[in-house]
PDB file of N, CA and C in Angstrom:
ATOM      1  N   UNK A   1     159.380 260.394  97.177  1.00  0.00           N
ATOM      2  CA  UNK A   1     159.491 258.966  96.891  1.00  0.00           C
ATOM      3  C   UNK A   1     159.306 258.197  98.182  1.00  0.00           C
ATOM      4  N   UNK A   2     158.489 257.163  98.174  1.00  0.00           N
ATOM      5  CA  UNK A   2     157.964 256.427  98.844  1.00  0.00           C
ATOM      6  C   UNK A   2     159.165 255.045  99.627  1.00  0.00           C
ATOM      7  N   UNK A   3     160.470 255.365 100.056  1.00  0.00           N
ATOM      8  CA  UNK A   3     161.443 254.273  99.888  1.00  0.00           C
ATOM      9  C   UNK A   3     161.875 254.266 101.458  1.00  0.00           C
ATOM     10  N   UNK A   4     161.861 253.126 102.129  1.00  0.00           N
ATOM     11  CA  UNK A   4     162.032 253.033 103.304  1.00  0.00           C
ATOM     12  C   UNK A   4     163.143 252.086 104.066  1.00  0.00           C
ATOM     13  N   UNK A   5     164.032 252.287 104.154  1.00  0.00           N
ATOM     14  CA  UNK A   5     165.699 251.755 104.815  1.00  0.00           C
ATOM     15  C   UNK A   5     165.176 251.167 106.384  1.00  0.00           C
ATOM     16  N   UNK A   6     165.354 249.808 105.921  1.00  0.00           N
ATOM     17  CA  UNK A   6     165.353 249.271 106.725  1.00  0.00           C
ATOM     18  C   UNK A   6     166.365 249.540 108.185  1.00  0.00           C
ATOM     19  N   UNK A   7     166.582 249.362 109.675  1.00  0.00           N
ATOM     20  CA  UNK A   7     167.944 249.424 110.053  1.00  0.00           C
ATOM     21  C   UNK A   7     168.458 248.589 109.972  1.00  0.00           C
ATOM     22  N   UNK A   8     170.177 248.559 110.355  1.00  0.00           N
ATOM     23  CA  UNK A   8     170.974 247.809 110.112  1.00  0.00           C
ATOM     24  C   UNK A   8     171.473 246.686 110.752  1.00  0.00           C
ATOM     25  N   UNK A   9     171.248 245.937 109.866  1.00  0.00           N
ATOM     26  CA  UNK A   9     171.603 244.635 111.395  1.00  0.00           C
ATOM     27  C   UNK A   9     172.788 243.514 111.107  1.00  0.00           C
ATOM     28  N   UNK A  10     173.549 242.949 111.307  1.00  0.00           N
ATOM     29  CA  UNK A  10     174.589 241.802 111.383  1.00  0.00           C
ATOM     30  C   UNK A  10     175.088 242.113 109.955  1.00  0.00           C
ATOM     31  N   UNK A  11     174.441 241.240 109.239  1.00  0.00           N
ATOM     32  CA  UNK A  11     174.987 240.727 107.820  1.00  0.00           C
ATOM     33  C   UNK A  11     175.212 242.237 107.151  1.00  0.00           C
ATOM     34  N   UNK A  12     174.988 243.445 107.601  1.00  0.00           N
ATOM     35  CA  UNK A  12     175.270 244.865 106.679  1.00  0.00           C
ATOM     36  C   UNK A  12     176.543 244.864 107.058  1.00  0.00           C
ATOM     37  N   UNK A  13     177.153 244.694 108.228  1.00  0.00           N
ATOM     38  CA  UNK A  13     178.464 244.963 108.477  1.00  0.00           C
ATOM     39  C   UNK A  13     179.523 244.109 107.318  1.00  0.00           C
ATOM     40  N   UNK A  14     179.023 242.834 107.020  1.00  0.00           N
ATOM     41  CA  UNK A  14     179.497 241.686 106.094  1.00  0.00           C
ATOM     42  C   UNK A  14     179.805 242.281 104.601  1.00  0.00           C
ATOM     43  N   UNK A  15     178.372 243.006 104.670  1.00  0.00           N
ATOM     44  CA  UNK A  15     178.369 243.385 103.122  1.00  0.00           C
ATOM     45  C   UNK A  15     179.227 244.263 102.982  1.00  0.00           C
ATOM     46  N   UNK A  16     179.404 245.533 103.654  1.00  0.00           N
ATOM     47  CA  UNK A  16     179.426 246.864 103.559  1.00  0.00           C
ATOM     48  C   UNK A  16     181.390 246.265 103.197  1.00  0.00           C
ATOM     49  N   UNK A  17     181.603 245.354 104.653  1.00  0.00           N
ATOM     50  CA  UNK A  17     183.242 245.214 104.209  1.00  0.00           C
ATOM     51  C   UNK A  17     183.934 244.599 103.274  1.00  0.00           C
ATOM     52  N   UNK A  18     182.910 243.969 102.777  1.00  0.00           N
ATOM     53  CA  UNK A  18     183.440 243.053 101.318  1.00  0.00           C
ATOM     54  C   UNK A  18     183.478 244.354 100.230  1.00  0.00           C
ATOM     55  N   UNK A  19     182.461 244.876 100.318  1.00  0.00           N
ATOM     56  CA  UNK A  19     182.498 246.257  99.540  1.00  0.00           C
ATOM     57  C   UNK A  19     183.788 247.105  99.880  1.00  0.00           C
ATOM     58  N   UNK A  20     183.820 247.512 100.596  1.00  0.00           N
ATOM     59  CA  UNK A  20     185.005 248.282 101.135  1.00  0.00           C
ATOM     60  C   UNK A  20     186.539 247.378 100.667  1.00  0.00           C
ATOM     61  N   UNK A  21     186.569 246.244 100.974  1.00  0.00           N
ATOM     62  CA  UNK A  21     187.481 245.143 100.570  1.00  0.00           C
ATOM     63  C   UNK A  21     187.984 245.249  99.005  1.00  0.00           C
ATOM     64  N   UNK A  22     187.066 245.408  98.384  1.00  0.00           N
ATOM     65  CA  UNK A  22     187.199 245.525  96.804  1.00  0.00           C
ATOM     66  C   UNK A  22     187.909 246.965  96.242  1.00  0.00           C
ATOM     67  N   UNK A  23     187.346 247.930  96.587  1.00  0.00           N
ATOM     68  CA  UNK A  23     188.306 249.152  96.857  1.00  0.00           C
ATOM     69  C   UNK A  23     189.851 249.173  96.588  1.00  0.00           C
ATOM     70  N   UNK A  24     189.926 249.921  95.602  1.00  0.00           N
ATOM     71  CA  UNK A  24     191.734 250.079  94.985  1.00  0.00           C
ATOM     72  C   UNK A  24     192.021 250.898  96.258  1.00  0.00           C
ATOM     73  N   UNK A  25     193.589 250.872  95.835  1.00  0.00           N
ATOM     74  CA  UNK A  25     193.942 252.228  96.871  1.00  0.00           C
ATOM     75  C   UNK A  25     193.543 253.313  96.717  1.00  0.00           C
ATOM     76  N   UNK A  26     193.035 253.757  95.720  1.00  0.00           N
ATOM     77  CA  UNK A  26     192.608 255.197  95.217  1.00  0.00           C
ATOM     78  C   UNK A  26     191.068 255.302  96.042  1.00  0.00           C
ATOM     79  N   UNK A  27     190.122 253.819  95.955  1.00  0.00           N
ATOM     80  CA  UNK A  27     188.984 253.973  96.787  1.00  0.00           C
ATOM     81  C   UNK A  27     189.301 254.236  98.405  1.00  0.00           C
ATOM     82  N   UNK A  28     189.975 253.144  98.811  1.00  0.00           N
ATOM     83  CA  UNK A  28     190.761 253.375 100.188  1.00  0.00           C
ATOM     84  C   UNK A  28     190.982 254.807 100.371  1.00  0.00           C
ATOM     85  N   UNK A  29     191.793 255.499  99.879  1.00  0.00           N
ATOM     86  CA  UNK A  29     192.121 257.042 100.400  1.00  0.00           C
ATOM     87  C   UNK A  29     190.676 257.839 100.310  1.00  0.00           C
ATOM     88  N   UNK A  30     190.156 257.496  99.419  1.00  0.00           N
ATOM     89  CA  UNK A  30     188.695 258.132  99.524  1.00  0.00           C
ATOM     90  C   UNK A  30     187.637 258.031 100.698  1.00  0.00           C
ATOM     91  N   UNK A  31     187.824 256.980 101.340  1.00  0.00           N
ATOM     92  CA  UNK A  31     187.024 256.282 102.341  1.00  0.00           C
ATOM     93  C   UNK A  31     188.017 256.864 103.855  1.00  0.00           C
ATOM     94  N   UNK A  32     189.254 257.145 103.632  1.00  0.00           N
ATOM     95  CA  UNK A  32     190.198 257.490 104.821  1.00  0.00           C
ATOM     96  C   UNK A  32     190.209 259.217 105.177  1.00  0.00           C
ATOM     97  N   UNK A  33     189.728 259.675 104.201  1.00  0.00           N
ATOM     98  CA  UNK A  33     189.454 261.529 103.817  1.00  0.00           C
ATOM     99  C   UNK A  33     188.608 261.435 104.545  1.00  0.00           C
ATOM    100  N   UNK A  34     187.369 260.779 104.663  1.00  0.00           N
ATOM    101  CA  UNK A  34     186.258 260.950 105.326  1.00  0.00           C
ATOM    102  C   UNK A  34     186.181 260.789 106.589  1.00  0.00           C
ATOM    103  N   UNK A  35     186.991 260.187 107.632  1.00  0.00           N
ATOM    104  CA  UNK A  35     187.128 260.039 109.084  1.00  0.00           C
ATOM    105  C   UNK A  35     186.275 261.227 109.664  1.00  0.00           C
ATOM    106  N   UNK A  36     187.144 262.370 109.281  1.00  0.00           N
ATOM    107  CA  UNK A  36     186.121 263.743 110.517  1.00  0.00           C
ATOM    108  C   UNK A  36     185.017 264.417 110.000  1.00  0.00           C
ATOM    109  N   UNK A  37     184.178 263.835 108.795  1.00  0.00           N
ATOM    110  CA  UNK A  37     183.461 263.791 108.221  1.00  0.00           C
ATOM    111  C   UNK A  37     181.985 263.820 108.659  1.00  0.00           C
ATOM    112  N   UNK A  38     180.739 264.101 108.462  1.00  0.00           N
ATOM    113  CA  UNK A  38     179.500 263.794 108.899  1.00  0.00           C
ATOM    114  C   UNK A  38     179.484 262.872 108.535  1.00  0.00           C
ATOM    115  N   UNK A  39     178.193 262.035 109.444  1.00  0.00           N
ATOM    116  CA  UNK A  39     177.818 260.713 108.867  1.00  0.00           C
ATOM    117  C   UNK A  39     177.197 260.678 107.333  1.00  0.00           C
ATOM    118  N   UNK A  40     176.837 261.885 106.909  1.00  0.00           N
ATOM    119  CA  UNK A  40     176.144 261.858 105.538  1.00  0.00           C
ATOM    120  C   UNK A  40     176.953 262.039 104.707  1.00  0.00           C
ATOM    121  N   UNK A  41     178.106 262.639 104.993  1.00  0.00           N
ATOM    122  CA  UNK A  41     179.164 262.287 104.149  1.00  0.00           C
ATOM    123  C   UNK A  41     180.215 261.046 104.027  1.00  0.00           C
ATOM    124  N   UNK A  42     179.869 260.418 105.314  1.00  0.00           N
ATOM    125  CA  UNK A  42     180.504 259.278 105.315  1.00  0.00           C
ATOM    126  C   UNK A  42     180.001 257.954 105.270  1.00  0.00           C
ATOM    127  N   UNK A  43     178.608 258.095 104.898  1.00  0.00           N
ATOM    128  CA  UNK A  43     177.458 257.676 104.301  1.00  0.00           C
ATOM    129  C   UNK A  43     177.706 257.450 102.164  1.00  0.00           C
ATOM    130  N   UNK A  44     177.785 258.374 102.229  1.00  0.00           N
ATOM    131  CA  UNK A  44     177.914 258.742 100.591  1.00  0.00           C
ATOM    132  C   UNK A  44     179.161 258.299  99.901  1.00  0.00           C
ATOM    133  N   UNK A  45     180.027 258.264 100.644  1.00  0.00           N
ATOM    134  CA  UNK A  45     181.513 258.061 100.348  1.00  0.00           C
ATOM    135  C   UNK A  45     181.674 256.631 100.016  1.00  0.00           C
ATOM    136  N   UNK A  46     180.917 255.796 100.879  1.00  0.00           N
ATOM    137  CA  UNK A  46     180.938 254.117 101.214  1.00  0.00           C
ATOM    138  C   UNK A  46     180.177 253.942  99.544  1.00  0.00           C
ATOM    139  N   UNK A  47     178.835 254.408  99.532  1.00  0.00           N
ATOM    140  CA  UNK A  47     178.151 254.080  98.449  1.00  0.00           C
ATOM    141  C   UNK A  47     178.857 254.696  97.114  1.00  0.00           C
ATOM    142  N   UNK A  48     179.652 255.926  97.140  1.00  0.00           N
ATOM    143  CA  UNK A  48     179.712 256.189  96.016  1.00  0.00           C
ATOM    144  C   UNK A  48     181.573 255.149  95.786  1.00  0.00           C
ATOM    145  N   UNK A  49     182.256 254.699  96.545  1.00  0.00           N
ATOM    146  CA  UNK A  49     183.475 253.676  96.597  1.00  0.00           C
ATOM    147  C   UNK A  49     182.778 252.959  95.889  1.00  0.00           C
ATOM    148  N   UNK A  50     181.538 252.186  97.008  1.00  0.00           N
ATOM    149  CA  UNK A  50     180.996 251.001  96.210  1.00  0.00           C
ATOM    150  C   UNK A  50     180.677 250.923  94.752  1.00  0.00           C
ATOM    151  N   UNK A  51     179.569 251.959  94.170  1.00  0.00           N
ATOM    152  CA  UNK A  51     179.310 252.273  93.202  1.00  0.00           C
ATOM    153  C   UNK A  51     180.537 251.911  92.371  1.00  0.00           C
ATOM    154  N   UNK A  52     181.575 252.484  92.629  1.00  0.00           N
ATOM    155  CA  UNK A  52     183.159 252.401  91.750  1.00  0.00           C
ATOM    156  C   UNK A  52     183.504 251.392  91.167  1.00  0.00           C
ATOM    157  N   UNK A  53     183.741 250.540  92.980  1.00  0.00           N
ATOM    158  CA  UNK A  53     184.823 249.052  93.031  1.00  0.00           C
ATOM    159  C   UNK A  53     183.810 247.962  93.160  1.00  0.00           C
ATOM    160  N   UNK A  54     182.501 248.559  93.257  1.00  0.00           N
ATOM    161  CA  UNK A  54     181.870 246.923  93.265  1.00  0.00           C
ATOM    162  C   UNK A  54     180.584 247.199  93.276  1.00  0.00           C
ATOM    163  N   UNK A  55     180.271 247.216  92.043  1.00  0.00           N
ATOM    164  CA  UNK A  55     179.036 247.410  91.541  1.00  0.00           C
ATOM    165  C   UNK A  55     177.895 246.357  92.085  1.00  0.00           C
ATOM    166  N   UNK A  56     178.350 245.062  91.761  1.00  0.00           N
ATOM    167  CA  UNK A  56     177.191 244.276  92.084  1.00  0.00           C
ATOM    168  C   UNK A  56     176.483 244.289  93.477  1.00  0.00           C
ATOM    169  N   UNK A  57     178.391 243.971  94.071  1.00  0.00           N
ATOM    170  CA  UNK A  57     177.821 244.409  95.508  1.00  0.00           C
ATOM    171  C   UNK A  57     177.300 245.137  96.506  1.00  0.00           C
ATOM    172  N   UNK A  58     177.146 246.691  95.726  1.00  0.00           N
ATOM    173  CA  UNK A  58     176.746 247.538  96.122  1.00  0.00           C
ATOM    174  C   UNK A  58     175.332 247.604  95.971  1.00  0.00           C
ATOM    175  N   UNK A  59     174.815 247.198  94.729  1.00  0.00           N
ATOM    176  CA  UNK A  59     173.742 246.916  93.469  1.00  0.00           C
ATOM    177  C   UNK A  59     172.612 245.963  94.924  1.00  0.00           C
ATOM    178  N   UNK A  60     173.326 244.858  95.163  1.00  0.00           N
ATOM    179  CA  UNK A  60     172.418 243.735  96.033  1.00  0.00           C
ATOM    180  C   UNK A  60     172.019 244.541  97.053  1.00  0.00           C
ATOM    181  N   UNK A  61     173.546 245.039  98.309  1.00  0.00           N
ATOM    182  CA  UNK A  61     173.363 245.398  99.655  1.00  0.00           C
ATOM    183  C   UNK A  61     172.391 246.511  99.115  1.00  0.00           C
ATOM    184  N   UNK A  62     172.107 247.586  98.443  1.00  0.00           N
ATOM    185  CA  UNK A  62     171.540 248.753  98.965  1.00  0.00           C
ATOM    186  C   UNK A  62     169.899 248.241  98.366  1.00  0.00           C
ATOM    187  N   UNK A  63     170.051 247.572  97.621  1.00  0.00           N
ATOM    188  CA  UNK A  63     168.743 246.486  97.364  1.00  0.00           C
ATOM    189  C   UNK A  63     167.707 245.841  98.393  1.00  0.00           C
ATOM    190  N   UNK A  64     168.633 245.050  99.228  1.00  0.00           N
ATOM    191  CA  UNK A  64     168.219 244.299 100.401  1.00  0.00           C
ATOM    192  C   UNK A  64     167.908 245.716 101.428  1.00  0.00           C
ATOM    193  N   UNK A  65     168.481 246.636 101.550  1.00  0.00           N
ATOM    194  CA  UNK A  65     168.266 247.621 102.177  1.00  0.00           C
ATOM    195  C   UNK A  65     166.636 248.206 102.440  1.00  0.00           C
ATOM    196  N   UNK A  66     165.851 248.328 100.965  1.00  0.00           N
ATOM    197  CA  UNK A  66     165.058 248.414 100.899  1.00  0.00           C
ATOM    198  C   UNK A  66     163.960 247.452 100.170  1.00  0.00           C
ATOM    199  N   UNK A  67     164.192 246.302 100.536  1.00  0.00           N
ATOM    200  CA  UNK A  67     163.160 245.330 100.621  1.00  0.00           C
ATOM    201  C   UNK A  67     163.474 244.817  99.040  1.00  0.00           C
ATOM    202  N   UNK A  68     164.136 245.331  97.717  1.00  0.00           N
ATOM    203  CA  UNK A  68     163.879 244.833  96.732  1.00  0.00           C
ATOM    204  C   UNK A  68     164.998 244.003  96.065  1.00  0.00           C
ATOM    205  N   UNK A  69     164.392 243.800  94.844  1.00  0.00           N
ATOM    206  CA  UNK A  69     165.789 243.128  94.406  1.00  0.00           C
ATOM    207  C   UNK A  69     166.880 243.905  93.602  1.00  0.00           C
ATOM    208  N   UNK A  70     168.024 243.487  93.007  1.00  0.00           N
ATOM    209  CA  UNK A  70     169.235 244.089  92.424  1.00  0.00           C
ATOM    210  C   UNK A  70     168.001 244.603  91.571  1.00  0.00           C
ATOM    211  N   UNK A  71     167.741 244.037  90.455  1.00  0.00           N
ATOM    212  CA  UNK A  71     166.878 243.792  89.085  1.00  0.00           C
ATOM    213  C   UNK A  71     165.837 245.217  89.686  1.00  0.00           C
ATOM    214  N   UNK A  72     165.264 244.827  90.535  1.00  0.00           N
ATOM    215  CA  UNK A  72     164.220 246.082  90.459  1.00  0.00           C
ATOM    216  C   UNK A  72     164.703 247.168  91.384  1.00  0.00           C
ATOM    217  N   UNK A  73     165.736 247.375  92.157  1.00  0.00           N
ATOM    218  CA  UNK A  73     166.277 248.968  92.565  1.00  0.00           C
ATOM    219  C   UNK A  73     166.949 249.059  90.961  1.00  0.00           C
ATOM    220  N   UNK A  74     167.607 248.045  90.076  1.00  0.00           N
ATOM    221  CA  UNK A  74     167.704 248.682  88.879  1.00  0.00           C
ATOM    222  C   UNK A  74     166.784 249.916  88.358  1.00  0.00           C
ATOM    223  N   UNK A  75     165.368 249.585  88.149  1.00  0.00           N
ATOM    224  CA  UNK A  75     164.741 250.167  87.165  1.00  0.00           C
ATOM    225  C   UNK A  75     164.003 251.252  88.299  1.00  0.00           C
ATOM    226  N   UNK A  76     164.588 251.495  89.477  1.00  0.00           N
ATOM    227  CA  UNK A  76     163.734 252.537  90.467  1.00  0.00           C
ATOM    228  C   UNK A  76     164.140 254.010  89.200  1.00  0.00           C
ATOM    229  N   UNK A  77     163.969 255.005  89.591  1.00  0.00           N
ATOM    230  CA  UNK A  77     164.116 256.156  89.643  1.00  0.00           C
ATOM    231  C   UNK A  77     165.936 256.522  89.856  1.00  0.00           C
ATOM    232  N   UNK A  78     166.199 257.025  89.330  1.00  0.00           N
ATOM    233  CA  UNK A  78     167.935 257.728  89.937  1.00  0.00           C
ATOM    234  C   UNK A  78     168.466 258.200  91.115  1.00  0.00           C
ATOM    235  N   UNK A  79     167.465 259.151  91.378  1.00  0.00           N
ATOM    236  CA  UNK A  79     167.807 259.322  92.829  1.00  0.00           C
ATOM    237  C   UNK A  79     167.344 258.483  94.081  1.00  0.00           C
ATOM    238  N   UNK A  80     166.722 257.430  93.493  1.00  0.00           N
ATOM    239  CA  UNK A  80     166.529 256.293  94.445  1.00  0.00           C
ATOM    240  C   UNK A  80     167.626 256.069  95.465  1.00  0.00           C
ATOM    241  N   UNK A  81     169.319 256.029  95.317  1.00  0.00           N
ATOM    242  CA  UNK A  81     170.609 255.906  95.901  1.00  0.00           C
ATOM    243  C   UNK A  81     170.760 257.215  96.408  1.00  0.00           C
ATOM    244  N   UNK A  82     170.150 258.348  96.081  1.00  0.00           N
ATOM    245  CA  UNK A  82     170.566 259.410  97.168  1.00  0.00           C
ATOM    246  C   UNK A  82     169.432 259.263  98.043  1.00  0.00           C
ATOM    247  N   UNK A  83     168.063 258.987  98.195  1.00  0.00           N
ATOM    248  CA  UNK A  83     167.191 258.297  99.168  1.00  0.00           C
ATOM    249  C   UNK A  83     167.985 257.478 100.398  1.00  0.00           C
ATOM    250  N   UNK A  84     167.899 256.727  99.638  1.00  0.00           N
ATOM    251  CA  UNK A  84     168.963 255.439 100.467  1.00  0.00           C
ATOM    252  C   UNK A  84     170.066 255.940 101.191  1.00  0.00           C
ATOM    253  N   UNK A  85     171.143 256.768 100.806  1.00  0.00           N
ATOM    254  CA  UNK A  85     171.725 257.526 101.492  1.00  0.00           C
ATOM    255  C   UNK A  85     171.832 258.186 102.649  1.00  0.00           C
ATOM    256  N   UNK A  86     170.407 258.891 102.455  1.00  0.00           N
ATOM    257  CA  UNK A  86     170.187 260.086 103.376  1.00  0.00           C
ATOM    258  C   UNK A  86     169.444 259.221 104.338  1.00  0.00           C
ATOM    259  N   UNK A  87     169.176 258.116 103.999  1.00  0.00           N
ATOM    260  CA  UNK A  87     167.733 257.296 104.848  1.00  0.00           C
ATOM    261  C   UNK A  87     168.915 256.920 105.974  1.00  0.00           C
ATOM    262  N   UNK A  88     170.111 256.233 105.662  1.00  0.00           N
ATOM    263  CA  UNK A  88     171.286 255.753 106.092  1.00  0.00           C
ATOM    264  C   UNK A  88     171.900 256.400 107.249  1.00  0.00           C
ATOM    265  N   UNK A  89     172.002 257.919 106.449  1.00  0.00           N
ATOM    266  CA  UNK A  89     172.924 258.952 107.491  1.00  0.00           C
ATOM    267  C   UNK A  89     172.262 258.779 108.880  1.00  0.00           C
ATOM    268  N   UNK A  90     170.887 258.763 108.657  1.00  0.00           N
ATOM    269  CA  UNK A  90     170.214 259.244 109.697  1.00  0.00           C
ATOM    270  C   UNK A  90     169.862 258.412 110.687  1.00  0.00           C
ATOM    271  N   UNK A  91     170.391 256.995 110.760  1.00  0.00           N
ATOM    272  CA  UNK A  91     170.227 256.092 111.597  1.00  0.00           C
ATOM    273  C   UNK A  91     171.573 256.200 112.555  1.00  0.00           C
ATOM    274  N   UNK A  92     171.049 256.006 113.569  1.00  0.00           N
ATOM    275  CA  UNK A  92     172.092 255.999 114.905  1.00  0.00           C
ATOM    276  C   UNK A  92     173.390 255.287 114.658  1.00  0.00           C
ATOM    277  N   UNK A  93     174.284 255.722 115.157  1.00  0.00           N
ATOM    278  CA  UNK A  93     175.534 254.961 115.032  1.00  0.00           C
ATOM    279  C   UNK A  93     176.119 254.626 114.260  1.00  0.00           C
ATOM    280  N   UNK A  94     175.442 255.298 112.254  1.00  0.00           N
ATOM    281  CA  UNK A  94     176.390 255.043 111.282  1.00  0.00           C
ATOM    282  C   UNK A  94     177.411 255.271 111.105  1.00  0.00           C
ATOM    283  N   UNK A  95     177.912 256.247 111.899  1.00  0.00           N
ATOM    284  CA  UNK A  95     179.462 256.593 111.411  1.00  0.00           C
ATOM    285  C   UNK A  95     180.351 255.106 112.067  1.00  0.00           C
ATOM    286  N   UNK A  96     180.054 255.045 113.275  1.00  0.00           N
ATOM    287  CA  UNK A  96     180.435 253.847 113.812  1.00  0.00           C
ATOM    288  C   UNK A  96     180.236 252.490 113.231  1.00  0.00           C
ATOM    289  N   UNK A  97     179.408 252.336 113.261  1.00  0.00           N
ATOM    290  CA  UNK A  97     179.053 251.455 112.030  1.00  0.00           C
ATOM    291  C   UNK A  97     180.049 251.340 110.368  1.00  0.00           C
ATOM    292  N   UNK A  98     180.399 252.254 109.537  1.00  0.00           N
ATOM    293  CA  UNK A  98     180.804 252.597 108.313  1.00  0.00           C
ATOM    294  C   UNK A  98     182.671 252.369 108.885  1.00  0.00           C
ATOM    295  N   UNK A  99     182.864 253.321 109.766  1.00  0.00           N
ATOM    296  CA  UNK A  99     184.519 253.116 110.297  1.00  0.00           C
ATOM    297  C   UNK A  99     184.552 251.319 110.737  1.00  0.00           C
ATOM    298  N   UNK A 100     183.773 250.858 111.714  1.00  0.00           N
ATOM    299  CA  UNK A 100     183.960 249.419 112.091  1.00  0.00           C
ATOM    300  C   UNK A 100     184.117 248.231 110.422  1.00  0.00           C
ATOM    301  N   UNK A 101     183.104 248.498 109.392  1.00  0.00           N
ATOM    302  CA  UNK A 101     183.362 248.205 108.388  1.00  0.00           C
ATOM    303  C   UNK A 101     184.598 248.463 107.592  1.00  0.00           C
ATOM    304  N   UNK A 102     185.191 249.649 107.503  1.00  0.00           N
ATOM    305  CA  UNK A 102     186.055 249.909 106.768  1.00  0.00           C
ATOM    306  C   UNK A 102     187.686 248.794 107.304  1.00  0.00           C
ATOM    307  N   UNK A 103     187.455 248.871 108.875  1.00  0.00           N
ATOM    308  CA  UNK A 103     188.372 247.910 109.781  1.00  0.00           C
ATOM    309  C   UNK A 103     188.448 246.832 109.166  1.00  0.00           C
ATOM    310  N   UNK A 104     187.279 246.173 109.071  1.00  0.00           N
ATOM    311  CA  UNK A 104     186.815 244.798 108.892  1.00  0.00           C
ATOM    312  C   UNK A 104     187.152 244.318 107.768  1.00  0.00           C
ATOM    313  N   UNK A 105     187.341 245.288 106.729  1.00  0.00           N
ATOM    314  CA  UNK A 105     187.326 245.307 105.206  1.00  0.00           C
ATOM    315  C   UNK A 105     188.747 245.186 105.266  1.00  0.00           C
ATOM    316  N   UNK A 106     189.604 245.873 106.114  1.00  0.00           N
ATOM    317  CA  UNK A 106     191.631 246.132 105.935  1.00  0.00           C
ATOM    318  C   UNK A 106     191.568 244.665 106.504  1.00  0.00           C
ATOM    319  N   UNK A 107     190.937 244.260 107.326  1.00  0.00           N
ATOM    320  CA  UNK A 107     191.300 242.341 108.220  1.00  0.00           C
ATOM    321  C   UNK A 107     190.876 241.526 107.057  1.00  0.00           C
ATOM    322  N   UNK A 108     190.281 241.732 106.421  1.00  0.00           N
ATOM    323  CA  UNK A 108     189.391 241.042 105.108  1.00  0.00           C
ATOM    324  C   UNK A 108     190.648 240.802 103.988  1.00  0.00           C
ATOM    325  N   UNK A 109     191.443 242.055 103.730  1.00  0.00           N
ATOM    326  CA  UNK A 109     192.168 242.148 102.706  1.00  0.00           C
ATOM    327  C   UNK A 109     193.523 241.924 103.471  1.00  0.00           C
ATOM    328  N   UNK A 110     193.674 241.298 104.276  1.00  0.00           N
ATOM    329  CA  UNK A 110     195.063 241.106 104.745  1.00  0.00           C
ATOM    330  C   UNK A 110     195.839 242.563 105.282  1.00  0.00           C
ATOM    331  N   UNK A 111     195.439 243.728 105.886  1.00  0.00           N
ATOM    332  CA  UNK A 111     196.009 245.016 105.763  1.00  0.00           C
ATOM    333  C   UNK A 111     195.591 245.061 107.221  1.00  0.00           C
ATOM    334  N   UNK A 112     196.840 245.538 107.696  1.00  0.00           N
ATOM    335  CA  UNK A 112     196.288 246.008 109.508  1.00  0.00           C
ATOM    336  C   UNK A 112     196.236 247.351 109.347  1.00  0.00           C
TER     337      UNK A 112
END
């Protein structure tokens, strides 16, 4: 499949923590398991939370990710989101990136 992840710049950190923000506690512990984790697992974890606790928002960000809209990563293929994924892991500094979000997301929701 032909699908190409943009890198990450400013406004992903925004998204990723509003996503993370939405997260029950049950998503939270899911996202906190993953600390010593690979980035591809801590990659997958974010999207599959999102997927959970916040569909839309997950639906847009991984959208904008690759150039399209909610509406048409709708009708991609299925494994279009494990694409996206793996496209993810593999950019520099995601883990850093995904932990700085998850921060941002506990300051977001009132939680130190």
């Amino acid at each position: 499949m032909d699908i190409k992840v943009r890198p990450l710049i400013v406004d992903d950190l925004f998204a990723v923590a509003k996503i993370i923000a939405k997260a029950t506690s049950e998503g939270m512990k899911a996202l906190a398991s993953v600390q010593d984790a690979s980035e591809r697992e801590v990659g997958m974890a974010i999207v599959t939370v999102g997927i959970t606790h916040a569909e839309k928002e997950t639906k847009a960000w991984l959208a904008d990710l690759v150039g399209k809209t909610p509406e048409e990563l709708s009708k991609m293929p299925i494994m279009t989101v494990m694409y996206i994924a793996e496209q993810l892991a593999e950019q520099e500094d995601i883990k850093v990136f995904f932990t700085r979000a998850n921060a941002l997301a506990k300051k977001l929701a009132g939680k130190k």
